[in-house]
Protein backbone atom coordinates (compact mmCIF):
# COMPACT_ATOMS: atom_id res chain seq x y z
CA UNK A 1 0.00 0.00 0.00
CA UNK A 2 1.16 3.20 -1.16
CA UNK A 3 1.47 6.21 1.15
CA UNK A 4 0.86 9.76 0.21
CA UNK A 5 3.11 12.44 1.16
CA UNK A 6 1.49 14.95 3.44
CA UNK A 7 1.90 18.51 2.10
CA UNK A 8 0.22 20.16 4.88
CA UNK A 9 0.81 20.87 9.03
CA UNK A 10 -2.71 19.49 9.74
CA UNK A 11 -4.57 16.44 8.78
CA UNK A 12 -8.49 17.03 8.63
CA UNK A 13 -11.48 14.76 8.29
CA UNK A 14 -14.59 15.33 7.72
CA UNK A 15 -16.87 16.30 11.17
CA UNK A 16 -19.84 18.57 12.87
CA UNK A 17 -16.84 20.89 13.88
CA UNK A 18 -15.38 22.98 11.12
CA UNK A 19 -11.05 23.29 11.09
CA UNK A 20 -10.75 27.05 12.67
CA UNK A 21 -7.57 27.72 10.78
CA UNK A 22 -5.43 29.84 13.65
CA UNK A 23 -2.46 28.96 15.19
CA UNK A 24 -2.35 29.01 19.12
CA UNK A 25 -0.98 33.11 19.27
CA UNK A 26 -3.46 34.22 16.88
CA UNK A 27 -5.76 32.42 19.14
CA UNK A 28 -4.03 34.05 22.31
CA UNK A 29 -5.05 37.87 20.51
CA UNK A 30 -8.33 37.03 19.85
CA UNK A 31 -9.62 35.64 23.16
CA UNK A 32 -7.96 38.93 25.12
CA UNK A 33 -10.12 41.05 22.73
CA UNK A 34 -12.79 39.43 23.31
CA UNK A 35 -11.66 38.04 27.68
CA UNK A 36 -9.32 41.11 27.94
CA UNK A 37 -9.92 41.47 31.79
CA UNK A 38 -11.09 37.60 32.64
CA UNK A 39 -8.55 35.50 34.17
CA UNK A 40 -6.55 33.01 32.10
CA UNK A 41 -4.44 31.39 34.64
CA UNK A 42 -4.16 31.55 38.21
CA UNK A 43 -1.05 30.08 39.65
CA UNK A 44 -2.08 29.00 42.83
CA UNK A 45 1.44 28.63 44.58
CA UNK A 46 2.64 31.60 43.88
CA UNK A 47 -0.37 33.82 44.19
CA UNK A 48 -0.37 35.00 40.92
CA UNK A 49 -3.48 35.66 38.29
CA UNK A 50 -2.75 36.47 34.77
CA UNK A 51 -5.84 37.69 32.39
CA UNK A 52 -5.83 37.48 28.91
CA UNK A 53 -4.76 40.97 28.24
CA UNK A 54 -1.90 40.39 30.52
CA UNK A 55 -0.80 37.52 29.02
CA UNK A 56 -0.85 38.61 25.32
CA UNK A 57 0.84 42.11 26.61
CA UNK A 58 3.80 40.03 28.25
CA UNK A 59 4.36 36.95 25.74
CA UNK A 60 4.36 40.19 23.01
CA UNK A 61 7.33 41.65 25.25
CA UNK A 62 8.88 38.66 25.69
CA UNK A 63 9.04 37.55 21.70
CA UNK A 64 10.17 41.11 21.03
CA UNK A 65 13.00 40.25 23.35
CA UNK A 66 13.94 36.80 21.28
CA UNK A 67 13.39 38.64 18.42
CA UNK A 68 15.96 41.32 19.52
CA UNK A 69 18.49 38.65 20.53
CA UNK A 70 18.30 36.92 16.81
CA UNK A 71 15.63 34.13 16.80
CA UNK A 72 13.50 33.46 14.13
CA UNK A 73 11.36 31.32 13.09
CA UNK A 74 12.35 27.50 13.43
CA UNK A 75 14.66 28.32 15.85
CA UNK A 76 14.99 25.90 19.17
CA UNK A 77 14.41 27.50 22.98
CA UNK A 78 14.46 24.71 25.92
CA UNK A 79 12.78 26.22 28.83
CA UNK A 80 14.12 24.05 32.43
CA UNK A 81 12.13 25.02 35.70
CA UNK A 82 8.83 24.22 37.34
CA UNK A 83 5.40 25.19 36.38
CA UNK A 84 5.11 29.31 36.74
CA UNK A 85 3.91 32.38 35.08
CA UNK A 86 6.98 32.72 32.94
CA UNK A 87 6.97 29.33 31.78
CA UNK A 88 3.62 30.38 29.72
CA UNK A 89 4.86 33.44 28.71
CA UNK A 90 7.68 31.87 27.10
CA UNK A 91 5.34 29.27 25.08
CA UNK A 92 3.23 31.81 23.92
CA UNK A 93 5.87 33.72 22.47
CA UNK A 94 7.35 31.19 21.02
CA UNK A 95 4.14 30.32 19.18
CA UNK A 96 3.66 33.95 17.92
CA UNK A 97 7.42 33.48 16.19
CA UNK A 98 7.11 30.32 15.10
CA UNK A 99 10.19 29.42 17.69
CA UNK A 100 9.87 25.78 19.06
CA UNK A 101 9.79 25.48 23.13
CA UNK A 102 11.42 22.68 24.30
CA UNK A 103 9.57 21.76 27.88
CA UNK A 104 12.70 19.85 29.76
CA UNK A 105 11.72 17.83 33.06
CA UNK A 106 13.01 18.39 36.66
CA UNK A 107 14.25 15.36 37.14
CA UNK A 108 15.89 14.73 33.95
CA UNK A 109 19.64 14.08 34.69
CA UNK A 110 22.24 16.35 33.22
CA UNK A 111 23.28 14.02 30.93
CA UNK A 112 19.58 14.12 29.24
CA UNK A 113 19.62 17.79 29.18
CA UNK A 114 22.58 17.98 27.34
CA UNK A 115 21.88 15.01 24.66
CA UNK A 116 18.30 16.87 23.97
CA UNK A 117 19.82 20.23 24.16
CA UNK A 118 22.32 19.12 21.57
CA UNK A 119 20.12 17.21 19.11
CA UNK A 120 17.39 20.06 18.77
CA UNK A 121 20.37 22.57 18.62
CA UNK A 122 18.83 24.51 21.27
CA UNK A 123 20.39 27.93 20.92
CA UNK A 124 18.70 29.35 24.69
CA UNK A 125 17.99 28.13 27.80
CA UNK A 126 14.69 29.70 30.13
CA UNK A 127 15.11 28.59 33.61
CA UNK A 128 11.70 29.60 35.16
CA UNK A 129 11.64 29.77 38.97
CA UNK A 130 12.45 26.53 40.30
CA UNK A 131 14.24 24.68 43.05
CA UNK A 132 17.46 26.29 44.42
CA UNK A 133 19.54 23.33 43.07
CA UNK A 134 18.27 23.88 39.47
CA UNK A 135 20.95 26.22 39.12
CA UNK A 136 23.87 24.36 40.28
CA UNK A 137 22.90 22.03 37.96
CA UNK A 138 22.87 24.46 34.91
CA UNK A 139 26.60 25.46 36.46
CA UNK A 140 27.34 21.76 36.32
CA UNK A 141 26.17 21.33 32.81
CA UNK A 142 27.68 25.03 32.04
CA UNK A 143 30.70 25.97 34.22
CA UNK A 144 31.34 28.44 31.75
CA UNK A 145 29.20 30.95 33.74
CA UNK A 146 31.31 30.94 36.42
CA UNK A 147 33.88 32.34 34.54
CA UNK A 148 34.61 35.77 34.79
CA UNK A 149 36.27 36.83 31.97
CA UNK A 150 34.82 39.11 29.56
CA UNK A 151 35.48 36.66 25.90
CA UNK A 152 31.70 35.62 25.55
CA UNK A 153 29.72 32.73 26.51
CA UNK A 154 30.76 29.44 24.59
CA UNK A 155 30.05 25.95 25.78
CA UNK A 156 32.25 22.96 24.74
CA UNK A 157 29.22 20.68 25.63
CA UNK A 158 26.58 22.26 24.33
CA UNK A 159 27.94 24.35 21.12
CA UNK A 160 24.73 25.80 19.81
CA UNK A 161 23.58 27.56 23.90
CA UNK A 162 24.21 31.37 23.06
CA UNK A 163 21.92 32.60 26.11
CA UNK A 164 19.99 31.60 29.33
CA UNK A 165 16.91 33.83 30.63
CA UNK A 166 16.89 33.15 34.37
CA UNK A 167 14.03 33.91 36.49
CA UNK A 168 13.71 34.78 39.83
CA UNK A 169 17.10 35.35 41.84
CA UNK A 170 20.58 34.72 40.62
CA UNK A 171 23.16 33.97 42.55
CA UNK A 172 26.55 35.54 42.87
CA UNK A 173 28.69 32.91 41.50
CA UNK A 174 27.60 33.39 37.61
CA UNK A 175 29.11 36.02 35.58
CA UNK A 176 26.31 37.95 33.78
CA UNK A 177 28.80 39.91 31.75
CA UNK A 178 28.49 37.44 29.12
């Protein structure tokens, strides 16, 4: 049996529910002008409610920061850290650039992270606020941002990492001249 070659994203059959034909950021605009002020999210942990208009207003910011430091479309972002506001923020900006997020689990050992960080050619790194010792691992993995020195940030492990966005406190011992 012959197989056809797919020349489309999506794969639609026939049903009572028409194909709406937006991706998930045009999606994002259209239910904060129509939700603007209604809660999207509330984080329970950390207190924290996020309407729609927020939401669009900071994944907007956000993407015009990737956009600023060089992504594009089909780029690769891996985003590390437990489930919080900026963890959304980066996947809807992402899906307004056509950037793909990389969701990387807690307890995946360093070695994982860097195998899937190398594969996908992930040129960032989001670290969301997470446990203290998720950034002693990331100095593990990269003990290139403990160095001082003002050369650049390059990674003999992971080649392709250009940047990290860290969230919530940083300690002392990275440089952030880099």
């Amino acid at each position: 049996m012959a197989t056809k070659k797919l020349t489309k994203s999506y794969f639609h059959v026939p049903c009572k529910q028409p194909f709406i034909g937006m991706s998930v950021g045009q999606q994002l605009y259209q239910m904060a002008d129509k939700y603007s002020d209604k809660e999207m999210y509330v984080f329970y942990v950390d207190k924290e409610r996020i309407t729609f208009k927020q939401m669009k207003e900071q994944s907007q910011q956000f993407a015009s920061s990737l956009i600023a430091k060089g992504y594009k479309k089909g780029d690769t972002i891996a985003v590390w850290g437990a489930n919080h506001s900026e963890w959304l923020v980066a996947l809807f900006a992402t899906f307004q650039l056509g950037i793909m997020l990389v969701p990387l689990r807690l307890q995946f050992p360093e070695s994982t992270v860097v195998a899937l960080l190398n594969k996908l050619k992930c040129k960032g790194l989001i670290l969301t606020r997470s446990p203290s010792n998720i950034l002693n691992r990331v100095c593990e993995i990269f003990p290139e941002l403990t160095d001082t020195s003002d050369d650049g940030f390059h990674s003999e492990r992971v080649p392709d990492i250009e940047f990290f966005i860290i969230s919530g406190t940083v300690p002392e011992q990275i440089s952030w001249r880099k």
